[in-house]
C-alpha atoms as a PDB file:
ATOM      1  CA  UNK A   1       0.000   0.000   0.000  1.00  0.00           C
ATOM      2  CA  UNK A   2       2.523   2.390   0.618  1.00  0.00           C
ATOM      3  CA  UNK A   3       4.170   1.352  -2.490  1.00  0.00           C
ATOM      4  CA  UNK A   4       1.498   2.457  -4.252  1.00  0.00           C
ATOM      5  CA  UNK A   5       1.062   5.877  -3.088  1.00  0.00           C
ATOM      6  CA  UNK A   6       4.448   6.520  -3.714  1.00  0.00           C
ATOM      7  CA  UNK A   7       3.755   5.946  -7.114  1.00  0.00           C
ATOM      8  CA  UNK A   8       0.695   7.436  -7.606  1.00  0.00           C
ATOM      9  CA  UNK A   9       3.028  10.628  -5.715  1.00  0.00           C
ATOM     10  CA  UNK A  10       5.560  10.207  -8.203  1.00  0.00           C
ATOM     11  CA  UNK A  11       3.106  10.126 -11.143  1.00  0.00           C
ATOM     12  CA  UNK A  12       1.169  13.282  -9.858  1.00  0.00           C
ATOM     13  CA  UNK A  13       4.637  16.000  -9.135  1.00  0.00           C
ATOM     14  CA  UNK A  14       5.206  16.480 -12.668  1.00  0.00           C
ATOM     15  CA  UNK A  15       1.560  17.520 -12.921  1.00  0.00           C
ATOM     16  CA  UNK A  16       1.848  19.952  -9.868  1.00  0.00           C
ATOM     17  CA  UNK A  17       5.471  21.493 -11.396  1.00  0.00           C
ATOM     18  CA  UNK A  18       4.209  22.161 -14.858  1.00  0.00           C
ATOM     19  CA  UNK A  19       2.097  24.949 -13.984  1.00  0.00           C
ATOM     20  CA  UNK A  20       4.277  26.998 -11.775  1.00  0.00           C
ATOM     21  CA  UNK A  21       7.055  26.459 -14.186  1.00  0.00           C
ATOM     22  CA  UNK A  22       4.361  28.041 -16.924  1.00  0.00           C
ATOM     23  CA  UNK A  23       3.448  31.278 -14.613  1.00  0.00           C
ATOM     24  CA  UNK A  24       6.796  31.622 -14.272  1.00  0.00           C
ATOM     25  CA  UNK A  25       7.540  31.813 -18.089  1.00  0.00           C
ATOM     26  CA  UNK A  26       4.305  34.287 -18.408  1.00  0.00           C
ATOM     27  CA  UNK A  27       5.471  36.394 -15.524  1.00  0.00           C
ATOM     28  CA  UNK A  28       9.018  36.941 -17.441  1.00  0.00           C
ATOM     29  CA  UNK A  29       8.784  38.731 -20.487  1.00  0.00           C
ATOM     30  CA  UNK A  30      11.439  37.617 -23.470  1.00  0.00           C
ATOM     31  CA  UNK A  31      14.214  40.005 -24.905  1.00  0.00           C
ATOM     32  CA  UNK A  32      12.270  40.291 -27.932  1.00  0.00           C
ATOM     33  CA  UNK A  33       8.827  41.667 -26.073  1.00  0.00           C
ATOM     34  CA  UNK A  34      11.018  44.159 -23.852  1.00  0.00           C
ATOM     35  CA  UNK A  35      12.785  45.624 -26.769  1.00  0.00           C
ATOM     36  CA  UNK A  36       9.105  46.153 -28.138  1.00  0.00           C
ATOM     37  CA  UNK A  37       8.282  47.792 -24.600  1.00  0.00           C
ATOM     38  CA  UNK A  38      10.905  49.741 -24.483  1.00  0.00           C
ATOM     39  CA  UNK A  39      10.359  51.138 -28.064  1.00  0.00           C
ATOM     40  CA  UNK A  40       6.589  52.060 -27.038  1.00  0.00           C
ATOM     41  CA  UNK A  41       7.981  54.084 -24.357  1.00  0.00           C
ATOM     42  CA  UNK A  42      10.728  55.642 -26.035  1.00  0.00           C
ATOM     43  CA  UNK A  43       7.968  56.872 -29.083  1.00  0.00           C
ATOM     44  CA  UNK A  44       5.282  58.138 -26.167  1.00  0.00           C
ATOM     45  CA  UNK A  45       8.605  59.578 -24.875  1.00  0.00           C
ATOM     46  CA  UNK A  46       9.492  61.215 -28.377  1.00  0.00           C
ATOM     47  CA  UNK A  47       5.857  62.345 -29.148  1.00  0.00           C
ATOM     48  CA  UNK A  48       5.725  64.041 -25.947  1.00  0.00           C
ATOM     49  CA  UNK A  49       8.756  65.774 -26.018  1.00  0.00           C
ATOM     50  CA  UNK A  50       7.333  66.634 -29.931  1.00  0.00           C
ATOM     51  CA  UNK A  51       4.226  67.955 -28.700  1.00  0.00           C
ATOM     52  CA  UNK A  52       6.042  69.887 -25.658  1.00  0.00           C
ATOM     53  CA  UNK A  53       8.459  71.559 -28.607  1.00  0.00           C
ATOM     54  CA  UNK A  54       5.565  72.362 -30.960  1.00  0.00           C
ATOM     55  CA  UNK A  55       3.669  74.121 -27.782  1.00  0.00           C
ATOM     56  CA  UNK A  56       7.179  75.783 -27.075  1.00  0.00           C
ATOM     57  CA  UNK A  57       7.251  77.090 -30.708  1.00  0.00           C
ATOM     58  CA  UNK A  58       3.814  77.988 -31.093  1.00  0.00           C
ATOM     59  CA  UNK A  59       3.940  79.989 -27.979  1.00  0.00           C
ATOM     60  CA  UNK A  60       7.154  82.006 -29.229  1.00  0.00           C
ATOM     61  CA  UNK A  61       5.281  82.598 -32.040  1.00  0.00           C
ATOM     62  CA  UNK A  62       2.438  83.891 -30.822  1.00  0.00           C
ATOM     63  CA  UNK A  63       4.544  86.326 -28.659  1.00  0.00           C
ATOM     64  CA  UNK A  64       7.088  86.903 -31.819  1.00  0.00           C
ATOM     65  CA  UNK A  65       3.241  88.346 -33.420  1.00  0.00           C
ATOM     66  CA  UNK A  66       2.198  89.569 -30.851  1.00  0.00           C
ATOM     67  CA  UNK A  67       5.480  91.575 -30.367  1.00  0.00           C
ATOM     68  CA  UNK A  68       5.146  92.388 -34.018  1.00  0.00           C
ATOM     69  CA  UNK A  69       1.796  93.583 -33.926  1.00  0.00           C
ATOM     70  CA  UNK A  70       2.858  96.007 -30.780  1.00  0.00           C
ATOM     71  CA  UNK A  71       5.662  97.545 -33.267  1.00  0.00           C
ATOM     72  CA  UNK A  72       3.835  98.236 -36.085  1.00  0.00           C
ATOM     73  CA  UNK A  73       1.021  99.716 -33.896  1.00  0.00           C
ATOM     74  CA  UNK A  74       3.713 102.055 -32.004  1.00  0.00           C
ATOM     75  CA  UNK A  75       4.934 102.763 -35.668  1.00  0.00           C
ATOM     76  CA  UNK A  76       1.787 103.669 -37.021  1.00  0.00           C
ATOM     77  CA  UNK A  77       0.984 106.029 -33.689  1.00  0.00           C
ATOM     78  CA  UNK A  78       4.142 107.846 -34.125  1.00  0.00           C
ATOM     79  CA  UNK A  79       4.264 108.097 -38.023  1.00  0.00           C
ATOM     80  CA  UNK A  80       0.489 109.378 -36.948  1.00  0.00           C
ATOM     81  CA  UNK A  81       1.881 111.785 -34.251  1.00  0.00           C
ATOM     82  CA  UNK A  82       4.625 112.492 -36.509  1.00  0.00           C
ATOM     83  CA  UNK A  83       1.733 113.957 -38.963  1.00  0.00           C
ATOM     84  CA  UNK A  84       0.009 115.714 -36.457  1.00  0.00           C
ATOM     85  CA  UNK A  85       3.322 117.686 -35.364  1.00  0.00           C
ATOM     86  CA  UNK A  86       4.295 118.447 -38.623  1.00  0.00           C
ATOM     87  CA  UNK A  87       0.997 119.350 -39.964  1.00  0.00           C
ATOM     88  CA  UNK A  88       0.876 121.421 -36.725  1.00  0.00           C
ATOM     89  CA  UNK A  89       3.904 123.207 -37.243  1.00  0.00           C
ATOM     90  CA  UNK A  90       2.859 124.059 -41.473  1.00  0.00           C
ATOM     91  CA  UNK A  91      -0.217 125.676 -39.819  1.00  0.00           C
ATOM     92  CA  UNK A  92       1.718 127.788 -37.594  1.00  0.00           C
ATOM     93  CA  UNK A  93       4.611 128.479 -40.091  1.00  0.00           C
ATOM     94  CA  UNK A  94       1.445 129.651 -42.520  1.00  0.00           C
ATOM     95  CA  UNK A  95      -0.008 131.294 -40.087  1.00  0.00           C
ATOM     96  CA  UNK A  96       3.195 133.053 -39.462  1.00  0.00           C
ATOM     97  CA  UNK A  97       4.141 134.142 -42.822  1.00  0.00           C
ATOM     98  CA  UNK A  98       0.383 135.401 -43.442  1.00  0.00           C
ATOM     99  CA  UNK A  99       0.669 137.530 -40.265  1.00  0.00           C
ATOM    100  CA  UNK A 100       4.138 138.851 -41.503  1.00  0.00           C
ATOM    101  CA  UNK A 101       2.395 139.666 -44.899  1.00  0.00           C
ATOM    102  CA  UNK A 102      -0.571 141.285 -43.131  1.00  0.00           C
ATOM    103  CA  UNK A 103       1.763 143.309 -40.993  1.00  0.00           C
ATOM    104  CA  UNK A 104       3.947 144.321 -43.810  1.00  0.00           C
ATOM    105  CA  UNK A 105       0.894 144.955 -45.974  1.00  0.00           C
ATOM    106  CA  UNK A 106      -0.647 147.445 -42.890  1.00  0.00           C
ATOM    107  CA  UNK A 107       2.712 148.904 -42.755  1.00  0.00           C
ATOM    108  CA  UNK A 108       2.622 150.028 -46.413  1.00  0.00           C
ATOM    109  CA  UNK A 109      -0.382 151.393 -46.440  1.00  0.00           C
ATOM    110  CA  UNK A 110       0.698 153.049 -43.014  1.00  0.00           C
ATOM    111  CA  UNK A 111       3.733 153.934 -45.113  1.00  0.00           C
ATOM    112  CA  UNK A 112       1.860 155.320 -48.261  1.00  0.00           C
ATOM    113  CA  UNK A 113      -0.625 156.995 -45.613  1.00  0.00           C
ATOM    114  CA  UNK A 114       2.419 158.924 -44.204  1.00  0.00           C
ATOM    115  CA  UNK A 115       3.472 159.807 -47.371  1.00  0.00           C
ATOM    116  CA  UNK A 116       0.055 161.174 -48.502  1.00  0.00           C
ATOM    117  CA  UNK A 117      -0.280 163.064 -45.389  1.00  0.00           C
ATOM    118  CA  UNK A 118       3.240 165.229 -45.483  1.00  0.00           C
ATOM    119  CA  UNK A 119       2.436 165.838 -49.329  1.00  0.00           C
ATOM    120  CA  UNK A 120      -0.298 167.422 -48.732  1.00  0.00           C
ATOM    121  CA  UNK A 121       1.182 169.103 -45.254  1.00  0.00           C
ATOM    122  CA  UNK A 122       3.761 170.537 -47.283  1.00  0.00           C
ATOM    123  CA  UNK A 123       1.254 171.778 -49.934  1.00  0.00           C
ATOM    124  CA  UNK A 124      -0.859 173.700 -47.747  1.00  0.00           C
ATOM    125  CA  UNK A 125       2.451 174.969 -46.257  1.00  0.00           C
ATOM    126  CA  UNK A 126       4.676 176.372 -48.894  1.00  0.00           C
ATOM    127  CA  UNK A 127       5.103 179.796 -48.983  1.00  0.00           C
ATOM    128  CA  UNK A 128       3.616 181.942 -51.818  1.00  0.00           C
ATOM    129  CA  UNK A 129       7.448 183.016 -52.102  1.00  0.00           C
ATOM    130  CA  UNK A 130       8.437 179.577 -52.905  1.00  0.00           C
ATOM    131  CA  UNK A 131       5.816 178.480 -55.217  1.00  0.00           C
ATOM    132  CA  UNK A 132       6.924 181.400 -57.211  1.00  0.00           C
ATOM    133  CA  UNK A 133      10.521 180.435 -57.458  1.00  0.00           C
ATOM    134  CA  UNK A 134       9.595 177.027 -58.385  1.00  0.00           C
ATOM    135  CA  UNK A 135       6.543 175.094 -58.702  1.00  0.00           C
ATOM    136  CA  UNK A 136       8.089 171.834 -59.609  1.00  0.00           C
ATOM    137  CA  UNK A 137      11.307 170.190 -58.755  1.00  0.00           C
ATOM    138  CA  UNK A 138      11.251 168.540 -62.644  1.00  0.00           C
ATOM    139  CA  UNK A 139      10.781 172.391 -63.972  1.00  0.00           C
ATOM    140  CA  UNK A 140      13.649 173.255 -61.289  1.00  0.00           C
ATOM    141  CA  UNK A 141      15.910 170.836 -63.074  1.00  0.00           C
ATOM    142  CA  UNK A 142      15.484 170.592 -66.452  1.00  0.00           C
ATOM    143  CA  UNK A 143      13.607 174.611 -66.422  1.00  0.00           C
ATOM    144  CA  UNK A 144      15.642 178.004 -65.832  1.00  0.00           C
ATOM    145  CA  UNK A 145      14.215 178.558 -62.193  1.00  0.00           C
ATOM    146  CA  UNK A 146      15.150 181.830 -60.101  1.00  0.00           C
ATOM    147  CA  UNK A 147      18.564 182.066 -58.190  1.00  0.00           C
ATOM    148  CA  UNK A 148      18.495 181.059 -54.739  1.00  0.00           C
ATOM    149  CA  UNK A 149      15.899 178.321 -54.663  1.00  0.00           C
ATOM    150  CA  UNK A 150      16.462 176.188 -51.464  1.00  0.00           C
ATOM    151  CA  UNK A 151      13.353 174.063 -51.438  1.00  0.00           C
ATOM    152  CA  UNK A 152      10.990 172.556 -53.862  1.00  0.00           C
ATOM    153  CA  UNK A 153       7.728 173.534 -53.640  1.00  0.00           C
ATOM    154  CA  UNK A 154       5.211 171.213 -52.779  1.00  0.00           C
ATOM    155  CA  UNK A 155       2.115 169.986 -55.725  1.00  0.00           C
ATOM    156  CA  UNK A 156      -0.326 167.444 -55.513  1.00  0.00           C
ATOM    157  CA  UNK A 157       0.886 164.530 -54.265  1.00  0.00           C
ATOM    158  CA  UNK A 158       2.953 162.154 -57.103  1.00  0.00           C
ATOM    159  CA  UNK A 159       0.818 159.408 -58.634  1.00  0.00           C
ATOM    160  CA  UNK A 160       2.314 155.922 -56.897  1.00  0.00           C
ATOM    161  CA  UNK A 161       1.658 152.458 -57.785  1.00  0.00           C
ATOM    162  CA  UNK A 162       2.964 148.908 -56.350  1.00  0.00           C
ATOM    163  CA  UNK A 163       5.268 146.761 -58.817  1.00  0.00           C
ATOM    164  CA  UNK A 164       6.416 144.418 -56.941  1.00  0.00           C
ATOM    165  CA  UNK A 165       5.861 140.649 -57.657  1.00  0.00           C
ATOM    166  CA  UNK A 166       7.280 137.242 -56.899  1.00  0.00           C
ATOM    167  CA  UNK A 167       8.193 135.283 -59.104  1.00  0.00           C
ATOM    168  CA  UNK A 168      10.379 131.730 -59.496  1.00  0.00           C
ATOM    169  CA  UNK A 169      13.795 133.181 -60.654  1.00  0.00           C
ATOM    170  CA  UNK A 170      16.295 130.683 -62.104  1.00  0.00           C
ATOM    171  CA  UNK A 171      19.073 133.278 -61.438  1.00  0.00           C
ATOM    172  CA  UNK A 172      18.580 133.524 -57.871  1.00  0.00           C
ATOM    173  CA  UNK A 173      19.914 130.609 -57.043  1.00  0.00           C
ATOM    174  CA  UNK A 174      23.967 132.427 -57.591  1.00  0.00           C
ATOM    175  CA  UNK A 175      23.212 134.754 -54.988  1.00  0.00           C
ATOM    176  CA  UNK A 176      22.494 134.677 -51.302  1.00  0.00           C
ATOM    177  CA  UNK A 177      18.805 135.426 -50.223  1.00  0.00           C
ATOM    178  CA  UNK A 178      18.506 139.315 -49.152  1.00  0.00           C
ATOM    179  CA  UNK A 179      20.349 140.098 -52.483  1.00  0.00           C
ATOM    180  CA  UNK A 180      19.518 142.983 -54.378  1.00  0.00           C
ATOM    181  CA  UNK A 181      20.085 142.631 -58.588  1.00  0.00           C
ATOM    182  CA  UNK A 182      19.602 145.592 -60.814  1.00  0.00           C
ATOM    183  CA  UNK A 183      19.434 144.334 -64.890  1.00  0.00           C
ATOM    184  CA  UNK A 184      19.953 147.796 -66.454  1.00  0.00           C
ATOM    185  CA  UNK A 185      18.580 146.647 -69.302  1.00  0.00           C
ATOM    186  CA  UNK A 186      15.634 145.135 -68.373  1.00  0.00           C
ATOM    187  CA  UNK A 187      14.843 148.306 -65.990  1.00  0.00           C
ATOM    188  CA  UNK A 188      14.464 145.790 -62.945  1.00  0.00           C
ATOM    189  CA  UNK A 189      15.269 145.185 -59.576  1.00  0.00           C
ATOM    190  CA  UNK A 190      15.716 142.064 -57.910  1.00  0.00           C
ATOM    191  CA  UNK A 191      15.012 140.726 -54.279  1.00  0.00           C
ATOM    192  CA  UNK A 192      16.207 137.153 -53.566  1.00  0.00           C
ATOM    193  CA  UNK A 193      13.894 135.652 -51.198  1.00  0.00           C
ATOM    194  CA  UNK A 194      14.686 131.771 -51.657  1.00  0.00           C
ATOM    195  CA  UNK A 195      15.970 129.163 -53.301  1.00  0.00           C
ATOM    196  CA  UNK A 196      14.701 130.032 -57.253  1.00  0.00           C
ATOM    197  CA  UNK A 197      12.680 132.832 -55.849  1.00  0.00           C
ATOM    198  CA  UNK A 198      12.585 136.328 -55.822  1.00  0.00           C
ATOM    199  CA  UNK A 199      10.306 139.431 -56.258  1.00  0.00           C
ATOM    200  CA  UNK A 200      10.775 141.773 -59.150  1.00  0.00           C
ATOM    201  CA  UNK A 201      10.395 145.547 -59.174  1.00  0.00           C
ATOM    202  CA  UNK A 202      10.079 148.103 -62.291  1.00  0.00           C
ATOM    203  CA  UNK A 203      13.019 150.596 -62.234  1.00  0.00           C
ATOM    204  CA  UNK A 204      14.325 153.742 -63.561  1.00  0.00           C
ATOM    205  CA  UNK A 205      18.455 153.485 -63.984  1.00  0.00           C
ATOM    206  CA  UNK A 206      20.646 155.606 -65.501  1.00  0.00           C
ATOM    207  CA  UNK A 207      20.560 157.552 -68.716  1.00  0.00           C
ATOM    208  CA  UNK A 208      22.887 157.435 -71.502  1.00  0.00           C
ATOM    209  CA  UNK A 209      26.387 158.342 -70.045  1.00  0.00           C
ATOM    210  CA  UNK A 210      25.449 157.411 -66.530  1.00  0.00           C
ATOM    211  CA  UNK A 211      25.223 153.703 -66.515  1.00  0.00           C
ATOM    212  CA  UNK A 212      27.282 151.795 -64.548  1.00  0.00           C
ATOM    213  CA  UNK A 213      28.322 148.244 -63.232  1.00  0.00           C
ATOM    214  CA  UNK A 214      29.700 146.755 -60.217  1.00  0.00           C
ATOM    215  CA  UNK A 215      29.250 144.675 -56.856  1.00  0.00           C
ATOM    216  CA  UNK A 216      28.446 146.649 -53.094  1.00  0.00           C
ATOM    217  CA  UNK A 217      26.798 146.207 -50.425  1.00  0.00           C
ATOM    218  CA  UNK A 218      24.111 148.195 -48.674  1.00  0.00           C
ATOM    219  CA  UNK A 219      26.166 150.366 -45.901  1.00  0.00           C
ATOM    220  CA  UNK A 220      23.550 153.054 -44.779  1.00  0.00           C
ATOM    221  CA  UNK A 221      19.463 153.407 -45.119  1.00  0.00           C
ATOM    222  CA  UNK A 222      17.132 156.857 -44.646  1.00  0.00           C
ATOM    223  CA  UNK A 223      13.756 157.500 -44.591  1.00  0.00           C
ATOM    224  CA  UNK A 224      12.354 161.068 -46.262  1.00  0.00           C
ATOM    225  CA  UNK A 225      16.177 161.297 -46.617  1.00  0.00           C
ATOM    226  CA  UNK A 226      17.518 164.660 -47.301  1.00  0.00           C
ATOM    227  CA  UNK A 227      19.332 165.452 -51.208  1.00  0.00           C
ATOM    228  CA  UNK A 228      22.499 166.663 -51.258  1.00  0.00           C
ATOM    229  CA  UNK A 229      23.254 166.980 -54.944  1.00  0.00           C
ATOM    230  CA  UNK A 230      26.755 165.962 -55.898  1.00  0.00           C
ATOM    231  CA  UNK A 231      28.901 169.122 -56.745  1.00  0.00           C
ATOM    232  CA  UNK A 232      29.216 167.363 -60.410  1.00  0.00           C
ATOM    233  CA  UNK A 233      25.627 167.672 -60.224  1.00  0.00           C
ATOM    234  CA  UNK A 234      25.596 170.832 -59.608  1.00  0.00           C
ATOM    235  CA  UNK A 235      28.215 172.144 -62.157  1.00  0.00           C
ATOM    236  CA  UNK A 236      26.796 170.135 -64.859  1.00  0.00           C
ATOM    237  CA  UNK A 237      23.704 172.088 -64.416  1.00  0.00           C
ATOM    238  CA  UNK A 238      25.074 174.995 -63.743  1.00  0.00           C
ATOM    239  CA  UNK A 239      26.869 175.251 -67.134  1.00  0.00           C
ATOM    240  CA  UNK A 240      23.238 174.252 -68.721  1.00  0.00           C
ATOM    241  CA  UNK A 241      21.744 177.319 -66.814  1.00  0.00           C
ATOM    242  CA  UNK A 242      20.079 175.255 -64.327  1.00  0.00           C
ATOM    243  CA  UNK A 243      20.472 176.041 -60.956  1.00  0.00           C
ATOM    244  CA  UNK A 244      20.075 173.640 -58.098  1.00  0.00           C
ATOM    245  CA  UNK A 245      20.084 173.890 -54.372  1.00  0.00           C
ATOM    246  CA  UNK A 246      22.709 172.897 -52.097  1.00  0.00           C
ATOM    247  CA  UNK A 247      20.566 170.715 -50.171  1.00  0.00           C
ATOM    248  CA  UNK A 248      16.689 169.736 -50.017  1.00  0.00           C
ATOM    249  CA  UNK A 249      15.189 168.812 -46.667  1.00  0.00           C
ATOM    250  CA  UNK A 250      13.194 165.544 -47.206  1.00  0.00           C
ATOM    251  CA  UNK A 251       9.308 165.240 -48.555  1.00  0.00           C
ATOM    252  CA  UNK A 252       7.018 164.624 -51.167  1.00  0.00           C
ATOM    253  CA  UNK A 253       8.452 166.873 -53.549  1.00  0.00           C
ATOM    254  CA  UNK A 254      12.695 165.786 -52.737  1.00  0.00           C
ATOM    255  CA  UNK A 255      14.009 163.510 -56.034  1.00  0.00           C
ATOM    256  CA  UNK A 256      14.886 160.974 -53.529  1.00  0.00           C
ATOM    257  CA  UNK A 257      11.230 159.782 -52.453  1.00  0.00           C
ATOM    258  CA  UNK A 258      10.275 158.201 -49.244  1.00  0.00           C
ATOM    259  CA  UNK A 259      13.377 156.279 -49.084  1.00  0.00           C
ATOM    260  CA  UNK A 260      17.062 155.727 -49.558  1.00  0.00           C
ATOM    261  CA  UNK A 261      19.145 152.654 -49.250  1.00  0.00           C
ATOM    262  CA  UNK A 262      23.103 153.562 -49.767  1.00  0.00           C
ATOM    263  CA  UNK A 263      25.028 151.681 -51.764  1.00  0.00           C
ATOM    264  CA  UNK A 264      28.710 151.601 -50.579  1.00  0.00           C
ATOM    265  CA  UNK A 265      31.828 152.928 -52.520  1.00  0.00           C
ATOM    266  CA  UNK A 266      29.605 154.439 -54.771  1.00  0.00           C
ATOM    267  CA  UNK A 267      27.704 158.263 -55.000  1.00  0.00           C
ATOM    268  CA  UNK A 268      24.585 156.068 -56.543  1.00  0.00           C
ATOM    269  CA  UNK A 269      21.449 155.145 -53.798  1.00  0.00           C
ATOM    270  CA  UNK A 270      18.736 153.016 -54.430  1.00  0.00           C
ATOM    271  CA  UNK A 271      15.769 155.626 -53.718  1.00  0.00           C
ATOM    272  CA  UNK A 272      12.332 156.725 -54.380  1.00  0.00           C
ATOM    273  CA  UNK A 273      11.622 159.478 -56.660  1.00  0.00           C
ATOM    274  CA  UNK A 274       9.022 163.008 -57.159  1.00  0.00           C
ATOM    275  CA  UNK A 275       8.522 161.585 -60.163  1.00  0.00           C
ATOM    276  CA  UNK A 276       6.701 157.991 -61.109  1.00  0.00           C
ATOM    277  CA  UNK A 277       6.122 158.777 -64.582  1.00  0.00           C
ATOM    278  CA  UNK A 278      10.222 157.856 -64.970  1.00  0.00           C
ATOM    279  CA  UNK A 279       9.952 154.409 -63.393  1.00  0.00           C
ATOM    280  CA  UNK A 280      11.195 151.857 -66.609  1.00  0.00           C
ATOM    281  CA  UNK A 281      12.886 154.638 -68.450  1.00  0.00           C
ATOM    282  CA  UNK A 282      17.075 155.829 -68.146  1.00  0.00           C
ATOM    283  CA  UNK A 283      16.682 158.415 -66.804  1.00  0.00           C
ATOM    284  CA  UNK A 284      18.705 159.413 -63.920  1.00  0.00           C
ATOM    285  CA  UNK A 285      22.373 160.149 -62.724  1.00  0.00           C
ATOM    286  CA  UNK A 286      23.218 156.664 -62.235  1.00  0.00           C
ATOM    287  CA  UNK A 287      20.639 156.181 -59.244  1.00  0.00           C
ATOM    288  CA  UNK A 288      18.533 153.194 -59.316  1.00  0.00           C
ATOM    289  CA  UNK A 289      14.833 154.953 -58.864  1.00  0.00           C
ATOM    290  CA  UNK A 290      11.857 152.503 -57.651  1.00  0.00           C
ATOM    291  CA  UNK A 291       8.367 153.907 -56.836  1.00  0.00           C
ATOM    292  CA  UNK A 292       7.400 155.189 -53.174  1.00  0.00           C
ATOM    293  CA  UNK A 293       5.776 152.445 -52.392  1.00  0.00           C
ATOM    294  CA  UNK A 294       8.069 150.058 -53.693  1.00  0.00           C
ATOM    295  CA  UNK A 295      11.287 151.551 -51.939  1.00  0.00           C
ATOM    296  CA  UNK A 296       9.302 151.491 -48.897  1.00  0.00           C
ATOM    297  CA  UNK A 297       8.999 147.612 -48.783  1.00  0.00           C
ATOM    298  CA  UNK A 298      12.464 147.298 -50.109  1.00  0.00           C
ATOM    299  CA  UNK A 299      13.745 149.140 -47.008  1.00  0.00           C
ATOM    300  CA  UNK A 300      11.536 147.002 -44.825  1.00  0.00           C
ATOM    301  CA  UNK A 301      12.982 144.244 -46.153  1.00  0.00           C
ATOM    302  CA  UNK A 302      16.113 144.586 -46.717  1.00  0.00           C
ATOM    303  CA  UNK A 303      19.660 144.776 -43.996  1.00  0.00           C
ATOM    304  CA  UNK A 304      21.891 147.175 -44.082  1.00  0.00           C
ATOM    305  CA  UNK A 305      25.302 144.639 -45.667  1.00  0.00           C
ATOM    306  CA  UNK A 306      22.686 142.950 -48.187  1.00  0.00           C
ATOM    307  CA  UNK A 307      24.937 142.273 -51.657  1.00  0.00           C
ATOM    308  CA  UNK A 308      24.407 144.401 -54.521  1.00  0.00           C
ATOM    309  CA  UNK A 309      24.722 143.198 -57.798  1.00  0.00           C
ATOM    310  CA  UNK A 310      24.202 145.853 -60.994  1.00  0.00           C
ATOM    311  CA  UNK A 311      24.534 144.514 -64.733  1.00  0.00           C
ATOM    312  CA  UNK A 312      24.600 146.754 -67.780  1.00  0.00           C
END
């Protein structure tokens, strides 16, 4: 009996072995199934490192365009503000320059006023004495007036007009701006005011004789200034039988006009005149002659050192 269940022991263990040895196999994965693990984990690895980059990039793009977007909009509000300031500052500079033109333009007319008012002060107040002697500086000059005639006698108040005009000037770009051009032959005056730019004024210059040429400058100015003819003058007359005064206080009626700009080195002024009716004809004694009203706004406008340029 015991035999037997020693052999029915014996018969049973490999029975009872096979299955742990078979849980054992299952619970130990082979080299070929752990590479395959390990290459599953490696790829979840990879695609979430992957998906962690992309985020990482799409992120510093956004904020790369976002930064962008921030630039341009700061560019746009300065080019904007930019505008503004310089549109601003047009306005004022217009502004500015039509105030200056206003204020010149009152000062003219203030000017011509003035001018209006002592011509016909000094007619009411010339002496019956005077009149006789002379009744017109012209008649003085190119007449046979009395001996001893000081002062010309005041008439109506000389006819005046404005000539001035800008203009685009090719010329004007050889001289400095505040430069004053005479063309003797053209009977015109120029004032460069810019870069191609400058206004142009009618002229009387010199007659026949008493033309001249040459470079100055402006050293002296003088409103209603007072005419001291040159002693040349004065003989050359003379020996024609016409007499004329050492000096003539300033006025309507003085061959100078309302103003006098002196040009230096020279015996010649740029000045008004008695006498419109000679503005664009050669006429003088090598003067340059402008209207009142014109050699008033010259002298406004012009500094004592400005260039002067005269061409035959």
């Amino acid at each position: 009996m015991r035999k037997v269940l020693m052999l029915l022991l014996l018969a049973a263990a490999p029975a009872l072995v096979m299955p742990a040895a078979a849980t054992a196999a299952t619970a130990k994965p082979t080299e070929q199934e752990q590479l395959l693990i390990k290459k599953k984990a490696d790829a979840k690895k990879a695609a979430e490192a992957k998906k962690a980059a992309d985020a990482k990039k799409a992120a510093e793009a956004k904020k790369a365009k976002e930064k962008q977007a921030a630039e341009a909009r700061k560019l746009r509000e300065k080019k904007a503000a930019d505008a503004r300031k310089a549109a601003d500052k047009k306005a004022a500079e217009a502004k500015k320059l039509a105030d200056k033109k206003a204020a010149e333009a009152k000062k003219r007319e203030e000017r011509i006023a003035e001018a209006k008012e002592r011509a016909k002060k000094a007619q009411g107040s010339t002496s019956s004495v005077q009149r006789a002697a002379c009744g017109n500086f012209i008649k003085c000059l190119l007449g046979k007036p009395r001996t001893g005639v000081q002062r010309a006698a005041a008439s109506a108040a000389p006819r005046d007009v404005a000539t001035g005009e800008d203009i685009d000037w090719s010329d004007a770009t050889k001289y400095a701006p505040g430069s004053l051009i005479v063309q003797t032959k053209e009977r015109t005056l120029y004032l460069v005011t810019g870069e191609g730019q400058a206004r142009r004024y009618k002229v009387g210059v010199g007659r026949e004789g008493f033309q001249w040429s040459g470079t100055s400058t402006i050293v002296s100015k003088a409103e209603w200034p007072t005419w001291r003819p040159p002693q040349e003058m004065i003989k050359r007359e003379a020996a024609k039988g016409h007499m004329l005064p050492d000096e003539m206080a300033g006025g309507p009626e003085n061959p100078l006009g309302a103003r006098a700009l002196y040009i230096g080195g020279k015996i010649y002024r740029i000045h008004g005149t008695n006498a419109p009716e000679s503005i664009g004809g050669a006429v003088s004694s090598g003067c340059i002659r402008m209207m009142n009203t014109d050699v008033i706004e010259l002298y406004d406008r012009v500094k004592v050192g400005a260039k002067v340029y005269v061409y035959q």
